[in-house]
Structures are given as C-alpha cells and as structure tokens.
Protein backbone atom coordinates (compact mmCIF):
# COMPACT_ATOMS: atom_id res chain seq x y z
CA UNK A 1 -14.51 -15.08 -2.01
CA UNK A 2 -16.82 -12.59 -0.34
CA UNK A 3 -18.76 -12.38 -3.73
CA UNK A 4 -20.74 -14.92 -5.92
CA UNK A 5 -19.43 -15.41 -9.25
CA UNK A 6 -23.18 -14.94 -10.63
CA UNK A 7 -23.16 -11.45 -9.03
CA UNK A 8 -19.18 -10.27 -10.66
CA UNK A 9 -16.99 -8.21 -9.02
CA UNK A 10 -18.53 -4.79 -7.81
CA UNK A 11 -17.80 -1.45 -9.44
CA UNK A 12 -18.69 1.80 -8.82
CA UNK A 13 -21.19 3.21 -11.82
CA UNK A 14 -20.31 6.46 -11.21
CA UNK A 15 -16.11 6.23 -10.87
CA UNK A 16 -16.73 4.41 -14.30
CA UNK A 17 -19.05 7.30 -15.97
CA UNK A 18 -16.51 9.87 -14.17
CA UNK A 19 -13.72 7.27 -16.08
CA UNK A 20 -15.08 7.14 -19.37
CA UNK A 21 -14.96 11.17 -19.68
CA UNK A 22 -11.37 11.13 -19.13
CA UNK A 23 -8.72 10.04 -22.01
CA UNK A 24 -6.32 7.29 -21.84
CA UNK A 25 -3.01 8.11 -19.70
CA UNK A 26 -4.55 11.25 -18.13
CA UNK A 27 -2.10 12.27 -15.14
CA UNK A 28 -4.88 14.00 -12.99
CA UNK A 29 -6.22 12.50 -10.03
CA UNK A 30 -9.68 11.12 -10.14
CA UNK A 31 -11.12 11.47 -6.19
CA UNK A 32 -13.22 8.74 -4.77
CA UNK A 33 -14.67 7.30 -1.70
CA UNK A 34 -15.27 4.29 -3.41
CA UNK A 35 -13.23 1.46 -1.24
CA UNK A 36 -14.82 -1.76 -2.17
CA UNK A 37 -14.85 -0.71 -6.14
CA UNK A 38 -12.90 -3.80 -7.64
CA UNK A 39 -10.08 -2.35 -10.42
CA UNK A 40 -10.96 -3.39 -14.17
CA UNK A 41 -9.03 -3.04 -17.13
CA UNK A 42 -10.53 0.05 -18.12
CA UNK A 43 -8.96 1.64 -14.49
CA UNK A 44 -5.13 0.84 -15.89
CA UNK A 45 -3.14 3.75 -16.35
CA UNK A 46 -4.97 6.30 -14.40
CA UNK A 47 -4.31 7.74 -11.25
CA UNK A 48 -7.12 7.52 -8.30
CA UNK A 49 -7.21 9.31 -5.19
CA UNK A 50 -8.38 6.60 -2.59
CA UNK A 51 -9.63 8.04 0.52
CA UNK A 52 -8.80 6.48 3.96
CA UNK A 53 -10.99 8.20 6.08
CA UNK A 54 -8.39 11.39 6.77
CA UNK A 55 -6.85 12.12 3.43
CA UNK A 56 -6.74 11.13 -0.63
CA UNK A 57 -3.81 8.29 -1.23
CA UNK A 58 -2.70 8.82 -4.96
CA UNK A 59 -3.01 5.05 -6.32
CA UNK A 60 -1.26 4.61 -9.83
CA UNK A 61 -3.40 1.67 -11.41
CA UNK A 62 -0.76 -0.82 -13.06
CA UNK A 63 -1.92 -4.07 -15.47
CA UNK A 64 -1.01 -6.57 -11.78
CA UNK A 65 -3.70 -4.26 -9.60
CA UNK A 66 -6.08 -5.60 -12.11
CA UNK A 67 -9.09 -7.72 -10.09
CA UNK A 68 -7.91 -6.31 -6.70
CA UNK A 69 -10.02 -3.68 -4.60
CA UNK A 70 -9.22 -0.06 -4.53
CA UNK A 71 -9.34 0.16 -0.77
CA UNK A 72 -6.12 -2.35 -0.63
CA UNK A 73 -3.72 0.55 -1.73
CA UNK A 74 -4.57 3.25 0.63
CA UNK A 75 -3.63 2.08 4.14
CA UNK A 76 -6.25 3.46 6.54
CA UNK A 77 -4.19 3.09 9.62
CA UNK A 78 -0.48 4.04 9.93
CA UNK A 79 1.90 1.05 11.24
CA UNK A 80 4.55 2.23 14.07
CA UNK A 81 7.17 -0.39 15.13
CA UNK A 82 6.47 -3.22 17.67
CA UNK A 83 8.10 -3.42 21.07
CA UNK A 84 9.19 -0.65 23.71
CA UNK A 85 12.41 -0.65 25.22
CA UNK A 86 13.39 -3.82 24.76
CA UNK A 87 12.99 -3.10 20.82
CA UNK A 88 15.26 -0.04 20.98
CA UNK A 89 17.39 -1.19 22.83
CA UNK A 90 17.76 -3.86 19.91
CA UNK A 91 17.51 -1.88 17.06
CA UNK A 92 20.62 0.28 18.29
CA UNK A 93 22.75 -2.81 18.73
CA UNK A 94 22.35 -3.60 15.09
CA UNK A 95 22.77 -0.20 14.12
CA UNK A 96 26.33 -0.17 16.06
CA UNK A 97 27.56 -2.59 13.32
CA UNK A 98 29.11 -5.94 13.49
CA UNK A 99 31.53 -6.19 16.79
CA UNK A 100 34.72 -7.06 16.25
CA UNK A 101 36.31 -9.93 17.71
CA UNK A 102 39.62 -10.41 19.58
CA UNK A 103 42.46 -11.49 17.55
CA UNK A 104 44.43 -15.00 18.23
CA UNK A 105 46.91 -12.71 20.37
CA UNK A 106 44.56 -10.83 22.65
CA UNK A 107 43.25 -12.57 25.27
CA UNK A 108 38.94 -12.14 25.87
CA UNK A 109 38.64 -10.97 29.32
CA UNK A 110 34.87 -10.79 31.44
C-alpha cells in the first residue's frame, strides 16, 4: 500500500469542488491532470477525461472503479505486439485455419 491508512486515500480538492458543481449522471467530460486522484463514490457515474501525457482518455466511472486510481484507466503508453518475424510468421499460420489431414486412403508423403 503506497499510503498509510492514517493519511486515506488521496483526492484531488479541486476535481471534487469542480464535481460537486455538476449534477448526478451528467454526460460531459470533466478534464483533469489529476493521475494519482483515488475514485470515491461521489466520482460514480460521471465521465472524466484522464490525461496521459498526449491526449484526454474518456474514463466512464462505474460502482467496481471505486478505490482504484484514475491514472489506471488511461494507458500512457500504447502496447504493439511482441516478436519480429518469427511472430508473423506465426500469427499467419493460425490465421490459415486448421490444416487438414490426409484421409485413411491417401498416403502422407515428405
């Protein structure tokens, strides 16, 4: 746990002044920088605009997000597959489809 349980989790002031002016089940993105801000149960059902360092990520908050940090749902580096050739090479064998195999009457040459 990288925060005592004397201290509580950490939340942004501001995102919850900027939270409280806003009704319940408003669809418009609220913007923030705020990463580490932990989500409460006031933060369900709005829609935050997490910023990775390039762009906002629109992040739905849902009832299971609840004691997570914001910065978990907006992925600040994009993921491109492992492997080179080998990997391709792989990944169009499988995409061939199952081989068939020789029937009793045909004989399996090499």
């Amino acid at each position: 746990m990288a925060r005592s349980l004397k201290k509580g989790p950490y939340v942004d002031e501001r995102l919850l002044a900027r939270l409280k002016e806003r009704k319940q089940g408003d669809k418009s993105v609220l913007k923030t920088w705020s990463r580490r801000a932990t989500i409460t149960p006031e933060m369900v059902g709005f829609i935050f605009g997490v910023h990775n360092g390039k762009e906002f990520v629109a992040v739905p908050v849902t009832e299971e997000m609840v004691g997570h940090k914001l910065g978990e749902f907006s992925m600040t580096t994009k993921f491109s597959r492992h492997g080179g050739r080998m990997q391709k090479e792989i990944e169009q064998k499988t995409s061939e489809g199952p081989v068939a195999s020789p029937t009793a009457g045909e004989k399996k040459t090499l």
